[in-house]
C-alpha atoms as a PDB file:
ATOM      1  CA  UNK A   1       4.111 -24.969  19.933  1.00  0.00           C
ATOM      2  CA  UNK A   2       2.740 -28.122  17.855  1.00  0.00           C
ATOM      3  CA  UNK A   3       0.934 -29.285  20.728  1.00  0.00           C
ATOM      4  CA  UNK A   4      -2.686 -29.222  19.009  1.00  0.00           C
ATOM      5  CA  UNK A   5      -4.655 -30.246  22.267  1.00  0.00           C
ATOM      6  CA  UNK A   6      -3.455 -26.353  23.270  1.00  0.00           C
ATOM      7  CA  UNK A   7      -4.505 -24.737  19.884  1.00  0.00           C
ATOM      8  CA  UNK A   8      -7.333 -22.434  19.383  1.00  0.00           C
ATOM      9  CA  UNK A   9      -8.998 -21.151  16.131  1.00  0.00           C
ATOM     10  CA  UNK A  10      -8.095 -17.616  14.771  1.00  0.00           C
ATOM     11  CA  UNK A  11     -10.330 -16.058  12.621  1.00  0.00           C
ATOM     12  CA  UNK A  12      -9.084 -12.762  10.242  1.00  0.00           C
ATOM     13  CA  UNK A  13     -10.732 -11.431   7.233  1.00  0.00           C
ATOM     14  CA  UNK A  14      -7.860 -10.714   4.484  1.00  0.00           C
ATOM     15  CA  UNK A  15      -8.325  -9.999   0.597  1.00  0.00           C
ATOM     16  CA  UNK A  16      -8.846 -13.074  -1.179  1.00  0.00           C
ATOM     17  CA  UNK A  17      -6.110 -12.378  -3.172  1.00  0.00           C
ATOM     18  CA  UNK A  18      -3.636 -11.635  -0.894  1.00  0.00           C
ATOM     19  CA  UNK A  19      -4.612 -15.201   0.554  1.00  0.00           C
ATOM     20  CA  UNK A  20      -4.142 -16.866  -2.709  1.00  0.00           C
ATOM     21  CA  UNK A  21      -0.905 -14.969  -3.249  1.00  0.00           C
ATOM     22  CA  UNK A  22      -0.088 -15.752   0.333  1.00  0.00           C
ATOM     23  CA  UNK A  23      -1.303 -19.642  -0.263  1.00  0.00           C
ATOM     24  CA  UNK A  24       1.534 -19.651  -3.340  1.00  0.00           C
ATOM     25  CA  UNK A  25       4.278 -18.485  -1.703  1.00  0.00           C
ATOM     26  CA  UNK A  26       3.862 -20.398   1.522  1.00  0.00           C
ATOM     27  CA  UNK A  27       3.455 -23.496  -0.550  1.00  0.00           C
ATOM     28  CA  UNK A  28       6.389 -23.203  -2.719  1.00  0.00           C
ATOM     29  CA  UNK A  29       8.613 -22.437   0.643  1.00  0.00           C
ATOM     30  CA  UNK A  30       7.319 -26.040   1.884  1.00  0.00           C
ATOM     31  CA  UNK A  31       4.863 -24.328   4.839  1.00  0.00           C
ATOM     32  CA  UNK A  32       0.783 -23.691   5.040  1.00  0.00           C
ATOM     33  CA  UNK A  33      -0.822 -20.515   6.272  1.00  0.00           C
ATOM     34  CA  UNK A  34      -1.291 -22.074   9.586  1.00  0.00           C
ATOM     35  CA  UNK A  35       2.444 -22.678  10.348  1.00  0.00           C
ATOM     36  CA  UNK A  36       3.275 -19.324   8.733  1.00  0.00           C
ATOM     37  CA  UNK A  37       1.177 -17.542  10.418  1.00  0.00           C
ATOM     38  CA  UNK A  38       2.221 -18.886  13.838  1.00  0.00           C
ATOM     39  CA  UNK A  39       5.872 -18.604  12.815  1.00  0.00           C
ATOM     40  CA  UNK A  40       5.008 -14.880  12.467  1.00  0.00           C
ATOM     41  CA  UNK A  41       2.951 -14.569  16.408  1.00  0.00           C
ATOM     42  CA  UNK A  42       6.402 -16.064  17.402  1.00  0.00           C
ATOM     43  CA  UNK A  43       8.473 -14.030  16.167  1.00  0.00           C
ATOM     44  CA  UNK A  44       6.123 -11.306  17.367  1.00  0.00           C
ATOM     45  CA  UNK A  45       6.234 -12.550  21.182  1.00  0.00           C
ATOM     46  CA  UNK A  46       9.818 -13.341  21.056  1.00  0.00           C
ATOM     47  CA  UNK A  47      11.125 -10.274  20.434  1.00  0.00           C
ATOM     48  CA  UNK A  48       8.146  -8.000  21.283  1.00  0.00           C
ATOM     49  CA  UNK A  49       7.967  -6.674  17.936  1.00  0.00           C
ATOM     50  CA  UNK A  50       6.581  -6.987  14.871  1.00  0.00           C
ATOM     51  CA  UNK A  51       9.311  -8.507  13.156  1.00  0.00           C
ATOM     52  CA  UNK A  52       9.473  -6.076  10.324  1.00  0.00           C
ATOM     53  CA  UNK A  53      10.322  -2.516   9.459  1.00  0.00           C
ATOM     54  CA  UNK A  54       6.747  -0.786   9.251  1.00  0.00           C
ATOM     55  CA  UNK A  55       6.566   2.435   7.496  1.00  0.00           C
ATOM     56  CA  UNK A  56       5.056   4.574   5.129  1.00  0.00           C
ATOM     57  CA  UNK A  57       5.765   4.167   1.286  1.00  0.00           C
ATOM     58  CA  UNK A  58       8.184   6.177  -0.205  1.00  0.00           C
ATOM     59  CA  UNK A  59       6.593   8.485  -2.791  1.00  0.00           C
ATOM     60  CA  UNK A  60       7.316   7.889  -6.923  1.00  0.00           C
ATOM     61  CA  UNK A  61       9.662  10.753  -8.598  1.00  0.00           C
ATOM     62  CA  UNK A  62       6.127  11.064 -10.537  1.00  0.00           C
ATOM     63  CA  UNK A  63       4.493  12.556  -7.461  1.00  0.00           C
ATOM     64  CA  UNK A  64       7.500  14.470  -6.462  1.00  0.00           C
ATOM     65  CA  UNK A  65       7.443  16.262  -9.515  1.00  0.00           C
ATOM     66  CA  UNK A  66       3.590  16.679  -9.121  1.00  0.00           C
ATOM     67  CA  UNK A  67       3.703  17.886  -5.720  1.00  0.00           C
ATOM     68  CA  UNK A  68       6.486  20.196  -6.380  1.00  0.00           C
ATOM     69  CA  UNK A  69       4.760  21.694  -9.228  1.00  0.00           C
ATOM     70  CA  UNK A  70       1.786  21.843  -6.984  1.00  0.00           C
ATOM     71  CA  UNK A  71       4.068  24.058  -4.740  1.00  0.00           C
ATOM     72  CA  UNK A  72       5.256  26.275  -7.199  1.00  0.00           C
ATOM     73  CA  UNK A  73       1.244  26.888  -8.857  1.00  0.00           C
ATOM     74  CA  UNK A  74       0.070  27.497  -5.229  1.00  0.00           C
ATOM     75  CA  UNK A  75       3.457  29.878  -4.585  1.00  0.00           C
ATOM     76  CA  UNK A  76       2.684  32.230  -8.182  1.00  0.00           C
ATOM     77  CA  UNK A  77      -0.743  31.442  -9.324  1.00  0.00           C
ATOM     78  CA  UNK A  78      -0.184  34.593 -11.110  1.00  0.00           C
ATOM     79  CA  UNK A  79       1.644  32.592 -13.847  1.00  0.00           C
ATOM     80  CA  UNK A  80      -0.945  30.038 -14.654  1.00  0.00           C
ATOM     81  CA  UNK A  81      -4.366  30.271 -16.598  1.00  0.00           C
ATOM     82  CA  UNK A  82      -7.253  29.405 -14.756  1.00  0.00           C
ATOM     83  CA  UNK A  83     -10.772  28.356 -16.110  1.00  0.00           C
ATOM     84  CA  UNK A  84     -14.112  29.156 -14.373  1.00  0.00           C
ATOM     85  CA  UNK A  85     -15.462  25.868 -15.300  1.00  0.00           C
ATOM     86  CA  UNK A  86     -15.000  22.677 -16.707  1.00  0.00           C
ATOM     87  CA  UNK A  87     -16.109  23.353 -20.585  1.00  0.00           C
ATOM     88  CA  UNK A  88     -13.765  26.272 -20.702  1.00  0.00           C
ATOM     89  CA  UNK A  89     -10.977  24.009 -19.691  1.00  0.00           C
ATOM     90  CA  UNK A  90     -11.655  21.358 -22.333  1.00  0.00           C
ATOM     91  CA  UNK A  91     -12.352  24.145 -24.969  1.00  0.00           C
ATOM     92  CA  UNK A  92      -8.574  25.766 -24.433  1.00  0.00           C
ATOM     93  CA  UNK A  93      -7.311  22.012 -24.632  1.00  0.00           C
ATOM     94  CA  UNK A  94      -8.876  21.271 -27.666  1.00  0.00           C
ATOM     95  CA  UNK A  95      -7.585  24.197 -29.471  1.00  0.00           C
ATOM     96  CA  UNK A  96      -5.095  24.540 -31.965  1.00  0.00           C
ATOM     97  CA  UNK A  97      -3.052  27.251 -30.185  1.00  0.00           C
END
C-alpha cells in the first residue's frame, strides 16, 4: 500500500471548503488527505462497499408540518383564500383585519 514506486495521481474536484474542513479534521486525527483518502479506497475494495450507510436525509418536523399542510390545502382548497396575483396577496397581508 505505501509502496510509492506503484502510486498514481488522482485528480477530483471537491468544494474548497469541504477540503479545508476535510484538511482540519484529517490533521487533528494525525493523517493527510492522501492517506485518508486511500484508507477510504481500502475500505471500499475490502469489503466491496462503500463503507458507510448512504441515504437520503431525513426531513425537519418544519417540513413535515409544511408538507402536511400542503396536503390538507390541496385536499379542501375550498377552505383557503386565494389571490389572483401577487399585489392582492400583499394588500390582504398588510391589512389590519
Amino acid at each position: 500500500m505505501n509502496n510509492t514506486s506503484n502510486t498514481t495521481n488522482l485528480n477530483v474536484r471537491v468544494d474548497s471548503t469541504l477540503k479545508k474542513e476535510s484538511d482540519m479534521l484529517f490533521k487533528d486525527l494525525g493523517l493527510n488527505m492522501s492517506t485518508a483518502i486511500n484508507m477510504f479506497l481500502t475500505q471500499c475494495v475490502k469489503t466491496s462497499s462503500i463503507p458507510f450507510n448512504i441515504s437520503e436525509p431525513k426531513p425537519s418536523r418544519q417540513l413535515k408540518r409544511a408538507l402536511k399542510e400542503a396536503e390538507r390545502i390541496a385536499k379542501h382548497p375550498e377552505r383557503y383564500k386565494k389571490y389572483d396575483n401577487i399585489d392582492d396577496l400583499f394588500k390582504d397581508l398588510d391589512s389590519d383585519d
